[in-house]
N, C-alpha and C. Protein backbone atom coordinates (compact mmCIF):
# COMPACT_ATOMS: atom_id res chain seq x y z
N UNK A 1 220.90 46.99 49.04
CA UNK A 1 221.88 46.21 48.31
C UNK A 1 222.28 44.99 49.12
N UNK A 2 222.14 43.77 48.54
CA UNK A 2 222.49 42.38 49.02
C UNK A 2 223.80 42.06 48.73
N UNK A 3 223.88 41.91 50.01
CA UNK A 3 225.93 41.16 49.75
C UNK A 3 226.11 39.78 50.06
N UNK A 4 226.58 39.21 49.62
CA UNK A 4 226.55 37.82 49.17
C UNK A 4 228.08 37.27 49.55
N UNK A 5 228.54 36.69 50.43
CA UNK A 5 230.24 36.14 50.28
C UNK A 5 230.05 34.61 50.39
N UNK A 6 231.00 34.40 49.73
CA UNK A 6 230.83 32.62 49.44
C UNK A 6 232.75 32.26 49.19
N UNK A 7 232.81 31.25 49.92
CA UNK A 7 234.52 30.57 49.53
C UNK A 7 234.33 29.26 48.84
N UNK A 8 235.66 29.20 48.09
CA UNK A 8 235.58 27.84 47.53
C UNK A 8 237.32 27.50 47.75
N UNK A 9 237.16 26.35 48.82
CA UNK A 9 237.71 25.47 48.90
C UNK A 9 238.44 26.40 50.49
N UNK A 10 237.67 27.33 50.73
CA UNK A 10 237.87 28.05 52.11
C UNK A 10 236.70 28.43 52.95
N UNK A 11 237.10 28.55 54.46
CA UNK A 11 235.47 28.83 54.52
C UNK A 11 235.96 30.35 55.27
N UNK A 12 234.81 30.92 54.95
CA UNK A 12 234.32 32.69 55.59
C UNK A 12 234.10 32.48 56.75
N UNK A 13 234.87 33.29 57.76
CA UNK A 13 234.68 33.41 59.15
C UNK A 13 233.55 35.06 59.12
N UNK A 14 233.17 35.03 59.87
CA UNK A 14 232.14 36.14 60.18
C UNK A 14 232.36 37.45 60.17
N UNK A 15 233.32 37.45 60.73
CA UNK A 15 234.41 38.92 60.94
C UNK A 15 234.91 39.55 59.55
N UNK A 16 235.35 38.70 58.69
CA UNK A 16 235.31 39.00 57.69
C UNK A 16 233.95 39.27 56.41
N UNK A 17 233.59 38.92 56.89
CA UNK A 17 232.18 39.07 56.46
C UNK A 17 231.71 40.56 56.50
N UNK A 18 231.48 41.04 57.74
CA UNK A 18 231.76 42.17 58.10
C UNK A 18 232.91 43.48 57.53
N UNK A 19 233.97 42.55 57.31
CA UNK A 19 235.22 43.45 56.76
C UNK A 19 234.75 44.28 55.67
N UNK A 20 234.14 42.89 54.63
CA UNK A 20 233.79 43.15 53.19
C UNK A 20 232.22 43.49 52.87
N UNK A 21 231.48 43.78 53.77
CA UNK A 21 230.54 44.81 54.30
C UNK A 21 230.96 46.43 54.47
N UNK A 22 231.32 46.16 55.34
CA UNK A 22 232.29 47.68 55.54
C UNK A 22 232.75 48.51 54.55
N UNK A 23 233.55 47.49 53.95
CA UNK A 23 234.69 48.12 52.51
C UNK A 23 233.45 48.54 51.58
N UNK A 24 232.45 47.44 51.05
CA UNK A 24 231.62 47.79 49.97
C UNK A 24 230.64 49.04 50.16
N UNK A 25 230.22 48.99 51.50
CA UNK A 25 229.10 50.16 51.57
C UNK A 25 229.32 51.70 51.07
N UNK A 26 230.59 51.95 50.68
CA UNK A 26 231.05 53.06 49.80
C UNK A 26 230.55 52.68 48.01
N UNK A 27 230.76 51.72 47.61
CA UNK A 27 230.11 51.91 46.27
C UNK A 27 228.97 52.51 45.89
N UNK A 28 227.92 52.15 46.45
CA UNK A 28 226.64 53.07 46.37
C UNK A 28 226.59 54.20 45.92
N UNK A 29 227.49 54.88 46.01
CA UNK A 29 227.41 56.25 45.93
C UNK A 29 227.74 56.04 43.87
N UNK A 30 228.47 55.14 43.54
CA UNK A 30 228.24 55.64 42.20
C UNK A 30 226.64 55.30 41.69
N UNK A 31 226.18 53.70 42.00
CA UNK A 31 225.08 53.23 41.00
C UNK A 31 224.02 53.28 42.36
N UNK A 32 223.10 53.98 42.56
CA UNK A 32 222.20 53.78 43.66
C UNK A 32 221.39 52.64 43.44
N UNK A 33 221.12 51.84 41.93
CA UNK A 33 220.16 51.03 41.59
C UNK A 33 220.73 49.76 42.05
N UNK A 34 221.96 49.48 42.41
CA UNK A 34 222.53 48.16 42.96
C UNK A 34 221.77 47.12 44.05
N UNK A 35 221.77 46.02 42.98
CA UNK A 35 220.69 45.17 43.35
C UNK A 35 221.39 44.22 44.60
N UNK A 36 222.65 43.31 43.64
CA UNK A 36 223.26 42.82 44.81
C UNK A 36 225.03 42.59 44.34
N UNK A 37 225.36 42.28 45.21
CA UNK A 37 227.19 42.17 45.05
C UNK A 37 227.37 40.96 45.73
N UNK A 38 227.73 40.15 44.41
CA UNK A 38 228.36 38.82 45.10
C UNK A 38 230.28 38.85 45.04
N UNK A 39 230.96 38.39 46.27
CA UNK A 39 231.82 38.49 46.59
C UNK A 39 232.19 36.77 47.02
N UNK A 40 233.36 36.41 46.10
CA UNK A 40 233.60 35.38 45.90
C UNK A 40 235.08 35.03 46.48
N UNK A 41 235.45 34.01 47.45
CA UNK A 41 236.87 33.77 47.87
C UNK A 41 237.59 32.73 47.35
N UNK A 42 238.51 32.28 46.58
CA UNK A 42 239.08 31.29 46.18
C UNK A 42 240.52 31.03 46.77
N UNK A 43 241.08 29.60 47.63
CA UNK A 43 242.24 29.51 47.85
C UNK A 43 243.01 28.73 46.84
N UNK A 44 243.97 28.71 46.57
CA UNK A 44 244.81 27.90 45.61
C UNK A 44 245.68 26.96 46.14
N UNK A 45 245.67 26.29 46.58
CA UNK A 45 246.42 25.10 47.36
C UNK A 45 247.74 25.01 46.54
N UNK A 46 248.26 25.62 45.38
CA UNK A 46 249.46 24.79 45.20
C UNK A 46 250.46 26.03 45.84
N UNK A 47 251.40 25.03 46.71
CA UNK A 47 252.49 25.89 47.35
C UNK A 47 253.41 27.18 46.15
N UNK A 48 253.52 26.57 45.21
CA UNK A 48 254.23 27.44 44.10
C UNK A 48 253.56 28.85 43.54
N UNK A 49 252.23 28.85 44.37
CA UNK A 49 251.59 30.20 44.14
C UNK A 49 251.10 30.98 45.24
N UNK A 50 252.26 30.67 46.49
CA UNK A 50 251.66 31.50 47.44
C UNK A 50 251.79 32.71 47.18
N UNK A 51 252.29 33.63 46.59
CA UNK A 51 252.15 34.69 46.71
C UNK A 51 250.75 35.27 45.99
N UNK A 52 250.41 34.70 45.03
CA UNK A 52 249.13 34.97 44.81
C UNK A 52 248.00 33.52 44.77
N UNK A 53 247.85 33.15 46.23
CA UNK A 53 247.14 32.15 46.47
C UNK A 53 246.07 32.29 47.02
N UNK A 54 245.28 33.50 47.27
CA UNK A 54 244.27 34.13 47.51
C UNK A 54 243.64 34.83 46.13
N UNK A 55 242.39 34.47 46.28
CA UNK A 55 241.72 35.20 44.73
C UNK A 55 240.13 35.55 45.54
N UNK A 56 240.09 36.80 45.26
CA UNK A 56 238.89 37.51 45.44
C UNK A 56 237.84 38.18 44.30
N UNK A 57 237.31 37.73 43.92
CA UNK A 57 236.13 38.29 42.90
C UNK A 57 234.61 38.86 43.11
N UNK A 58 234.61 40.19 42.85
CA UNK A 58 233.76 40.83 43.14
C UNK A 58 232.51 41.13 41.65
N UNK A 59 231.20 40.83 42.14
CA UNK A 59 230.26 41.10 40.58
C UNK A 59 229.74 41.79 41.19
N UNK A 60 229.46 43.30 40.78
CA UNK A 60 227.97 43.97 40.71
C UNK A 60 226.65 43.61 40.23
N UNK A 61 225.56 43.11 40.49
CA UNK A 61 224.18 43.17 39.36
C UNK A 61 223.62 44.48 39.39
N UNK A 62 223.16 45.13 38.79
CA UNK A 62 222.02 46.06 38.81
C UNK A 62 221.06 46.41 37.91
N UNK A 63 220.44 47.23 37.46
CA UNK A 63 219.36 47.28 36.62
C UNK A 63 220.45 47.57 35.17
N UNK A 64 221.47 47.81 35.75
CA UNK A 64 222.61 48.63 33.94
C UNK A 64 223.28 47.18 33.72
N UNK A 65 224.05 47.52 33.32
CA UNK A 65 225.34 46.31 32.99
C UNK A 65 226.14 45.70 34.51
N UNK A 66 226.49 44.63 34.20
CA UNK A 66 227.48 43.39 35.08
C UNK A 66 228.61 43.96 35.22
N UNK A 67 228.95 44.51 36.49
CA UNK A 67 230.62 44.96 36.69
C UNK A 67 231.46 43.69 37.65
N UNK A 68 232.48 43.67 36.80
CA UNK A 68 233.38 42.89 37.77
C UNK A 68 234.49 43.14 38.36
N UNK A 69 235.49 42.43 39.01
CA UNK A 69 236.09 42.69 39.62
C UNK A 69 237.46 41.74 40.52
N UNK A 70 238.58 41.89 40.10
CA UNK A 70 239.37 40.77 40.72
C UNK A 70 240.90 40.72 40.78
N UNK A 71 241.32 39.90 41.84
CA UNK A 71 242.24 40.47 42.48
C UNK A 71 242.98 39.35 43.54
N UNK A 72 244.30 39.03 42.99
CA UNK A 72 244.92 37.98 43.67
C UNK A 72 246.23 38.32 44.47
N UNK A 73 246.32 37.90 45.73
CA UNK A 73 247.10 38.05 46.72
C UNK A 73 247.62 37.30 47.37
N UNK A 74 248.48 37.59 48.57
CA UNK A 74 248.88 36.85 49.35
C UNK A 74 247.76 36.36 50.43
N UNK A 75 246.85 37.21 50.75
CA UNK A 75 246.03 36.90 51.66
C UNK A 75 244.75 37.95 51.69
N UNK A 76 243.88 37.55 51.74
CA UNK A 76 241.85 37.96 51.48
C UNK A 76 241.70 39.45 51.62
N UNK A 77 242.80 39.88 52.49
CA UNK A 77 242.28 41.18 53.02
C UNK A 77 243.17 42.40 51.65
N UNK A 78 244.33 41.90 51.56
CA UNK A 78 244.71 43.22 50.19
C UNK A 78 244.57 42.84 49.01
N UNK A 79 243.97 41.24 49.14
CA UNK A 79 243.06 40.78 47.67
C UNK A 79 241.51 41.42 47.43
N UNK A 80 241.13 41.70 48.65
CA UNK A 80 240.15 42.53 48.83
C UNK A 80 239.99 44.25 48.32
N UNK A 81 241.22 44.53 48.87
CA UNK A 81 241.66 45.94 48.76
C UNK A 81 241.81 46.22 47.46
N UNK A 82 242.57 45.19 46.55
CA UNK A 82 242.90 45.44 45.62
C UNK A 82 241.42 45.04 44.05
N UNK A 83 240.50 44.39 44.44
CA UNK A 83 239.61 43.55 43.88
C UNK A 83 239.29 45.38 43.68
N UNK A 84 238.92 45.92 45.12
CA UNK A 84 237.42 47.21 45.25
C UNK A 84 238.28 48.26 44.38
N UNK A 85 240.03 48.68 44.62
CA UNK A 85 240.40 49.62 43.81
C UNK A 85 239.96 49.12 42.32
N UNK A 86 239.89 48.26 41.68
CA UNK A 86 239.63 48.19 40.21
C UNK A 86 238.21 48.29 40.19
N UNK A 87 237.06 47.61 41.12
CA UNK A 87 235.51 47.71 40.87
C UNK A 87 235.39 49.47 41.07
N UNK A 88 236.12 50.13 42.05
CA UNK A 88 235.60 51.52 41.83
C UNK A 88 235.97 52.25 40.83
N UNK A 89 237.08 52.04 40.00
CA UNK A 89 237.22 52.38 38.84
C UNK A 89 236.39 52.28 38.07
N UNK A 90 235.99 51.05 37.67
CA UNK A 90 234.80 50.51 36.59
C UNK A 90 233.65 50.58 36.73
N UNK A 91 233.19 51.20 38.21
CA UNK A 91 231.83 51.97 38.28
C UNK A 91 231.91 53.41 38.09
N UNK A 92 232.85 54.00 38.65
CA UNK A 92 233.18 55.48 37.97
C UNK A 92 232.98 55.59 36.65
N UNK A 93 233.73 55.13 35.98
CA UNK A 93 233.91 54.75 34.49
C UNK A 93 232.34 54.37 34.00
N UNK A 94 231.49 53.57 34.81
CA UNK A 94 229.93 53.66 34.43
C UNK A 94 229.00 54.95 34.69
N UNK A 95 229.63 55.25 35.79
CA UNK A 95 228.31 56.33 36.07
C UNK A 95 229.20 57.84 34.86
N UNK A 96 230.39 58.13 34.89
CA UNK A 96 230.55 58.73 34.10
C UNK A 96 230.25 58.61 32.57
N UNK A 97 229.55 57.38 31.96
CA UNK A 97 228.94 56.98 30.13
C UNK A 97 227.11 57.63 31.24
N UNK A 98 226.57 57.34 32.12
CA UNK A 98 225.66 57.56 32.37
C UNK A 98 224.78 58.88 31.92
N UNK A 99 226.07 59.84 32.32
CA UNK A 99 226.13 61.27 32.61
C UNK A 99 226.26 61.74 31.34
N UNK A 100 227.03 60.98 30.35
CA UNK A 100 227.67 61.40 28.68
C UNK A 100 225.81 61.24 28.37
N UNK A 101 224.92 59.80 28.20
CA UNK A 101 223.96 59.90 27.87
C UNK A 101 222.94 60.74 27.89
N UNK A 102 223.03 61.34 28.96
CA UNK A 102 221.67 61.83 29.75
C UNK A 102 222.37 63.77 28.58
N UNK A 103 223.06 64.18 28.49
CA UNK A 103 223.39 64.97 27.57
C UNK A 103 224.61 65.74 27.49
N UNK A 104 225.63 65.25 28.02
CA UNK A 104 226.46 66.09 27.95
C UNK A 104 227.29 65.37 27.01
N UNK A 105 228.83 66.42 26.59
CA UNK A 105 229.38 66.09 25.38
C UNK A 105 230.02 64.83 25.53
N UNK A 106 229.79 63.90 24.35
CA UNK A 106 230.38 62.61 24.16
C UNK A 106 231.66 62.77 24.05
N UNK A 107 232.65 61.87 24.24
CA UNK A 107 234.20 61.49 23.91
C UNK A 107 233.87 60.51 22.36
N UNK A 108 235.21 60.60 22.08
CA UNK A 108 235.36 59.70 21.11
C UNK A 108 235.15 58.04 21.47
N UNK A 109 234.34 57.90 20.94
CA UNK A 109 234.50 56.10 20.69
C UNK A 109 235.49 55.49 21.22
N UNK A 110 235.68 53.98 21.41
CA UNK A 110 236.64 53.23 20.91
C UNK A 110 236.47 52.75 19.59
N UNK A 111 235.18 52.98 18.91
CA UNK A 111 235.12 51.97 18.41
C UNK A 111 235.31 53.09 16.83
N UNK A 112 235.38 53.97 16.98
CA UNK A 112 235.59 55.45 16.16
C UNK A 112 237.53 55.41 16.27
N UNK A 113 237.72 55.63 17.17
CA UNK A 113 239.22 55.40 17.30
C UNK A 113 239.70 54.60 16.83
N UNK A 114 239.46 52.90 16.42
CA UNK A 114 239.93 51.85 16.18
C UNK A 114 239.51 52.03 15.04
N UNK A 115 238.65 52.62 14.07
CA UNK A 115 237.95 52.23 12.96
C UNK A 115 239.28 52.22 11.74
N UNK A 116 240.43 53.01 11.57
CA UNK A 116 241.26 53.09 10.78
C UNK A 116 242.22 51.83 10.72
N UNK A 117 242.11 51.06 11.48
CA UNK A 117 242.66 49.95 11.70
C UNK A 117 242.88 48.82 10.56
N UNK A 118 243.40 48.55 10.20
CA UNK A 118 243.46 46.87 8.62
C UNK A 118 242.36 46.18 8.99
N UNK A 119 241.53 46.40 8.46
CA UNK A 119 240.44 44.61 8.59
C UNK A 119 241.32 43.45 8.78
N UNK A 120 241.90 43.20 8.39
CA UNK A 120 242.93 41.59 7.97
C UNK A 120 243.19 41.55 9.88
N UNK A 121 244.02 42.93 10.34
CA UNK A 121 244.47 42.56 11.59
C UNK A 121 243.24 42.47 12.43
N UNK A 122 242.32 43.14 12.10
CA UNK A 122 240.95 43.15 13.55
C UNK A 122 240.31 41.50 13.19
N UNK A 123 240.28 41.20 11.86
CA UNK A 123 239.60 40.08 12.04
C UNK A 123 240.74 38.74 13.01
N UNK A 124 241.82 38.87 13.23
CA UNK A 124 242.79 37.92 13.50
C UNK A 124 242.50 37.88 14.85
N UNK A 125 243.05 36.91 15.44
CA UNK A 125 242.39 36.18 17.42
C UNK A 125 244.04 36.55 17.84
N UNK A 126 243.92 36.87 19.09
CA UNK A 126 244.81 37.60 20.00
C UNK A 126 245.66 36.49 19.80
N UNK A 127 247.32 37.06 19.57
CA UNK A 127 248.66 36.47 18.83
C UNK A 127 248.54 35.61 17.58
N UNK A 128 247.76 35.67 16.75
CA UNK A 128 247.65 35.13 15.43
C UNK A 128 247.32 35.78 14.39
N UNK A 129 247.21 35.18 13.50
CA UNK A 129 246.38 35.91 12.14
C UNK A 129 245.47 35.44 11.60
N UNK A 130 244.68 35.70 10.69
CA UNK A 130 243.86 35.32 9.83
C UNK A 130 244.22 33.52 8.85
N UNK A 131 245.36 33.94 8.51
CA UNK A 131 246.46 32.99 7.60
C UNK A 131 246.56 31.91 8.45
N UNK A 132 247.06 31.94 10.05
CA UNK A 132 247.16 31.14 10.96
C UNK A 132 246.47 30.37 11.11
N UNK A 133 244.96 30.93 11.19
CA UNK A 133 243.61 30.30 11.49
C UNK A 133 243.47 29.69 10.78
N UNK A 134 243.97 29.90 9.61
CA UNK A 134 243.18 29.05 7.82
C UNK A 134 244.17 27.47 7.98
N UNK A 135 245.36 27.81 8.64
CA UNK A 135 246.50 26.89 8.35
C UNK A 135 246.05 25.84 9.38
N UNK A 136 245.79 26.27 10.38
CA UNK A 136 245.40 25.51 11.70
C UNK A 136 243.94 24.10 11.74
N UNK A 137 243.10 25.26 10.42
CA UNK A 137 241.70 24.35 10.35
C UNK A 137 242.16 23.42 9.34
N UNK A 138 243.05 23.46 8.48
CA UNK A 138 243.46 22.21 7.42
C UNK A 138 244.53 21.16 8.30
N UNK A 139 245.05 21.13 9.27
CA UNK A 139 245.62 20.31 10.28
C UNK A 139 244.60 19.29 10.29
N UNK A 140 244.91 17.89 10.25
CA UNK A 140 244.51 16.57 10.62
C UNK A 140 243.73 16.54 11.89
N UNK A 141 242.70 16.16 12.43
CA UNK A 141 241.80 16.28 13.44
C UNK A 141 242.57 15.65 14.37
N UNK A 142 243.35 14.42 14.23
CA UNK A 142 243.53 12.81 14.76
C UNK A 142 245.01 13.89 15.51
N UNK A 143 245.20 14.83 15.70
CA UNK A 143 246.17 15.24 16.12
C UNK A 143 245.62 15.89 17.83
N UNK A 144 244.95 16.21 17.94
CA UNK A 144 244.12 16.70 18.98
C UNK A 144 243.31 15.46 19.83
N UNK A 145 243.05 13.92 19.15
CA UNK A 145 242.44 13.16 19.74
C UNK A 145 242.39 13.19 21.65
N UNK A 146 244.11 13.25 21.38
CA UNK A 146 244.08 12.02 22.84
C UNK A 146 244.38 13.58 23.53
N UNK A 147 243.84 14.49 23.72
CA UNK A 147 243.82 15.94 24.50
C UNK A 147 242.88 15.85 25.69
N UNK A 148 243.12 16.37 26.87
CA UNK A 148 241.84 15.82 27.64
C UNK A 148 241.66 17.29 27.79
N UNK A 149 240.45 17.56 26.87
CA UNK A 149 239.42 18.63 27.06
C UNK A 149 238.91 18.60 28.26
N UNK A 150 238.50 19.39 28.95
CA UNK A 150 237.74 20.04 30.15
C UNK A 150 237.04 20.86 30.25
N UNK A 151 235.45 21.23 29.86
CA UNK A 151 234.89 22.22 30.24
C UNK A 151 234.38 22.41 31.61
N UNK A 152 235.02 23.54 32.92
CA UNK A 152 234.76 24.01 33.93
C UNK A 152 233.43 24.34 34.11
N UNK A 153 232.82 25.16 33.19
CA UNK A 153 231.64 26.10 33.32
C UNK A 153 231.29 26.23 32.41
N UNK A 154 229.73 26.35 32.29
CA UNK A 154 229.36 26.87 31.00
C UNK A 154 227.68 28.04 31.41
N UNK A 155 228.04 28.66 30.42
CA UNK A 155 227.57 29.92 30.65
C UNK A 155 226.49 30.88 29.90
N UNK A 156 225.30 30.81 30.12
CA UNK A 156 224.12 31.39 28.82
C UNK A 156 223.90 33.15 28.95
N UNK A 157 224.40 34.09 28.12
CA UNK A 157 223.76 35.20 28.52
C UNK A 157 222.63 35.94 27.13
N UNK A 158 221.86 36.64 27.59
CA UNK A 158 221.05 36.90 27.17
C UNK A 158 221.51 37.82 25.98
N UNK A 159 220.95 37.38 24.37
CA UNK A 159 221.71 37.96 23.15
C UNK A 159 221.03 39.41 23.10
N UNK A 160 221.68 40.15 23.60
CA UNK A 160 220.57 41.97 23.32
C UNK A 160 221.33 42.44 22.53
N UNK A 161 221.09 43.07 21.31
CA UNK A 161 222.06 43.42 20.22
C UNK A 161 222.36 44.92 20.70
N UNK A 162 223.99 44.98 20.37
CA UNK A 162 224.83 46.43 20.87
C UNK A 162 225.36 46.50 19.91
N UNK A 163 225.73 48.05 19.87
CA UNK A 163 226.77 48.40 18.83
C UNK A 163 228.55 47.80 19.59
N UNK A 164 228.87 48.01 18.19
CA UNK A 164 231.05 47.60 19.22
C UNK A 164 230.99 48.13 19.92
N UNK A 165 231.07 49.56 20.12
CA UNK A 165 231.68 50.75 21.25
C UNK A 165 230.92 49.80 22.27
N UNK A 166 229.56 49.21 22.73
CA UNK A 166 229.10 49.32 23.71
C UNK A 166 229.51 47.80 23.96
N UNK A 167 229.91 46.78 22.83
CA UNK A 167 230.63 45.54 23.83
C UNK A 167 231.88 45.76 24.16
N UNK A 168 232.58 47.04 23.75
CA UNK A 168 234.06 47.19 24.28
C UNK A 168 234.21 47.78 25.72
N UNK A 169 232.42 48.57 26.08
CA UNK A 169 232.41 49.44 26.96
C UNK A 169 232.15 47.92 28.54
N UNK A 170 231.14 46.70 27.46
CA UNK A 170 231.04 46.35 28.78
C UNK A 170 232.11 45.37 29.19
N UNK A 171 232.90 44.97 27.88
CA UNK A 171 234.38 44.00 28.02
C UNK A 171 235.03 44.83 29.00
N UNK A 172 235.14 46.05 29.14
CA UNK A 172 236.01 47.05 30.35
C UNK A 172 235.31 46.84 31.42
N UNK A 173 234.12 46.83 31.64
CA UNK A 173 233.44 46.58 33.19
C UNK A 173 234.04 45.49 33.97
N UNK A 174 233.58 44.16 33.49
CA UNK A 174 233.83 42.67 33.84
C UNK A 174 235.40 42.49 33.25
N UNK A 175 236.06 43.72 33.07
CA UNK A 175 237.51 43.41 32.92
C UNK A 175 238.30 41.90 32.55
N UNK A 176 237.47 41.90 31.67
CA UNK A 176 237.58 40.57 30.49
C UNK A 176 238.72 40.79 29.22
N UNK A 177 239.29 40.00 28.81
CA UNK A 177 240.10 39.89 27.40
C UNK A 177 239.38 40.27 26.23
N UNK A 178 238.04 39.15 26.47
CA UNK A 178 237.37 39.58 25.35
C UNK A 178 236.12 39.30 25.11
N UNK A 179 234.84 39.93 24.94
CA UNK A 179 233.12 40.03 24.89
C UNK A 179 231.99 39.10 23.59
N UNK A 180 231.90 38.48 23.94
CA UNK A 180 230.66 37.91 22.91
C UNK A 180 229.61 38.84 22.72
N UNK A 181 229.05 39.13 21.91
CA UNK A 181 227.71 39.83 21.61
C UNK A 181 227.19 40.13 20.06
N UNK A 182 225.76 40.33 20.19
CA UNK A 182 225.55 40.10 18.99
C UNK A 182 225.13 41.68 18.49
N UNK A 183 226.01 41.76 17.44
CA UNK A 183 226.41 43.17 16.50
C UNK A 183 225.13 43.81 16.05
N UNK A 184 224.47 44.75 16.68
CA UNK A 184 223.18 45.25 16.34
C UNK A 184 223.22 45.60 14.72
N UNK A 185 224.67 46.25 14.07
CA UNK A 185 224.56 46.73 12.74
C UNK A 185 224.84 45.99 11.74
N UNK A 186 225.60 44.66 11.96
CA UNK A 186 225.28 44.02 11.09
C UNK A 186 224.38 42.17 11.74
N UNK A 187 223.89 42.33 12.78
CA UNK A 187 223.00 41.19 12.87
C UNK A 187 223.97 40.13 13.26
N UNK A 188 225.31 40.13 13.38
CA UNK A 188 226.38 38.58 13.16
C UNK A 188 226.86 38.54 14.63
N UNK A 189 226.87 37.45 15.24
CA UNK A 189 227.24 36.95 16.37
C UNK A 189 229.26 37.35 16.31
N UNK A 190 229.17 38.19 17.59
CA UNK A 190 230.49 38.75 17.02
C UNK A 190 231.30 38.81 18.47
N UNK A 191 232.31 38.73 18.37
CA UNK A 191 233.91 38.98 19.25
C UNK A 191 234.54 40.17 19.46
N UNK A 192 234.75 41.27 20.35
CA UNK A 192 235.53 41.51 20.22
C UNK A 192 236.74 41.69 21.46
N UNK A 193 237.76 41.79 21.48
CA UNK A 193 239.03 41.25 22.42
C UNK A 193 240.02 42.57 22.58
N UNK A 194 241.14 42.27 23.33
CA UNK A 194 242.05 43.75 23.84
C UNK A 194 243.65 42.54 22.84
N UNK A 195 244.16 43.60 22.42
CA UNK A 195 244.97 43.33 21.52
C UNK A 195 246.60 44.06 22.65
N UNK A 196 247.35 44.09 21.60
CA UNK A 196 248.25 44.94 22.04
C UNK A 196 248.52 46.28 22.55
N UNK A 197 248.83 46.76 23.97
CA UNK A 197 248.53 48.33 24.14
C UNK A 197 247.21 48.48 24.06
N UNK A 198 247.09 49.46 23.39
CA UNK A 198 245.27 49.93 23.42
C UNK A 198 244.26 49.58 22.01
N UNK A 199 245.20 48.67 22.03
CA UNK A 199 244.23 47.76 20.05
C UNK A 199 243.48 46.98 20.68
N UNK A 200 242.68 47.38 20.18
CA UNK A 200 241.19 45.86 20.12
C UNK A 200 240.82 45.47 18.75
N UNK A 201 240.38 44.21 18.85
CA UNK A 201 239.56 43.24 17.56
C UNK A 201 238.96 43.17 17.62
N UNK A 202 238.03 42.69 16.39
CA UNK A 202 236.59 42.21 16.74
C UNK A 202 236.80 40.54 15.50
N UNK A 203 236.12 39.82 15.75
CA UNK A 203 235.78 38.46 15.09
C UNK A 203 234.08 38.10 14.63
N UNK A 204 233.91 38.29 13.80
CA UNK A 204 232.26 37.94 13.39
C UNK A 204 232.64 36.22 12.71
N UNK A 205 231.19 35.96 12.78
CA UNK A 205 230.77 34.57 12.39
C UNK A 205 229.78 35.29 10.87
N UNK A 206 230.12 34.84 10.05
CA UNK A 206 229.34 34.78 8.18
C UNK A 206 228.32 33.93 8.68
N UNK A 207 226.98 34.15 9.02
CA UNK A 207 226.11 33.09 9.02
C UNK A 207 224.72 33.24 8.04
């Protein structure tokens, strides 16, 4: 397994390097197939966020799904601490669906659990509605002109069609809001997101 540390807008002293060597060589034990772990440092220069002016982000690759991982602090080392308590969760949480596959008894869904849910509310985007959306696209364009858009990053992943349960399973890995993927059962480039408490949505595109 390749470990990878990289800072932005800080630089990695060696020792630490080592630290986060140390700490990681316990993961293994859930996914043995782990290819590599990139471990990412970010400082935040504005004084008004020292307390969480350290940001540490941890990715798994391996032959299964992308786990992530992250975690902001006062300083690298319990942003660290705190990054690996959530990545060992969310590999537990993998190798335990591993173990469900291979044959033992399944749990319920999320996506079985959520199914009783209003269409009207699953189709609606986190704090809005459906109605909202409709009201929002008849708004005058010339209102948004002078906005200075910014795209940071942009990002291609590979479309492999899943059922929901399994983009909700990998929206929990990479401990994301909310998953793009394309809906194996009905074919539609689809959304789905973490709602209130333990509600999730989903959003399809009619194409």
């Amino acid at each position: 397994m390749d470990i990878v540390v990289k800072g932005r807008n800080v630089e990695v002293p060696d020792h630490y390097r080592v630290h986060v060597a140390e700490k990681l060589a316990k993961i293994e034990r859930y996914d043995h197939k782990l290819i590599r772990v990139d471990v990412e440092l970010f400082h935040e220069r504005n004084p008004r966020q020292s307390d969480t002016c350290q940001r540490v982000e941890i990715t798994c690759v391996s032959r299964g799904p992308v786990i992530r991982a992250e975690a902001c602090t006062s300083d690298f080392y319990s942003a660290l601490d705190a990054a690996i308590a959530k990545l060992d969760t969310r590999l537990r949480r993998a190798a335990d669906r591993r173990r469900v596959h291979r044959g033992r008894h399944a749990p319920l869904s999320v996506a079985a659990a959520t199914a009783g849910l209003p269409v009207a509310e699953l189709a609606a985007p986190p704090g809005g509605t459906a109605t909202a959306v409709a009201d929002r696209a008849e708004e005058p364009a010339d209102e948004y002109d002078d906005q200075p858009w910014h795209i940071a990053r942009a990002k291609v992943h590979p479309a492999e069609p899943m059922t929901v349960d399994d983009a909700l399973f990998q929206m929990e890995l990479v401990g994301h809001d909310f998953y793009l993927f394309h809906d194996k059962e009905t074919g539609r480039p689809s959304v789905v997101y973490r709602r209130h408490a333990y509600d999730y949505g989903i959003i399809s595109l009619d194409i």
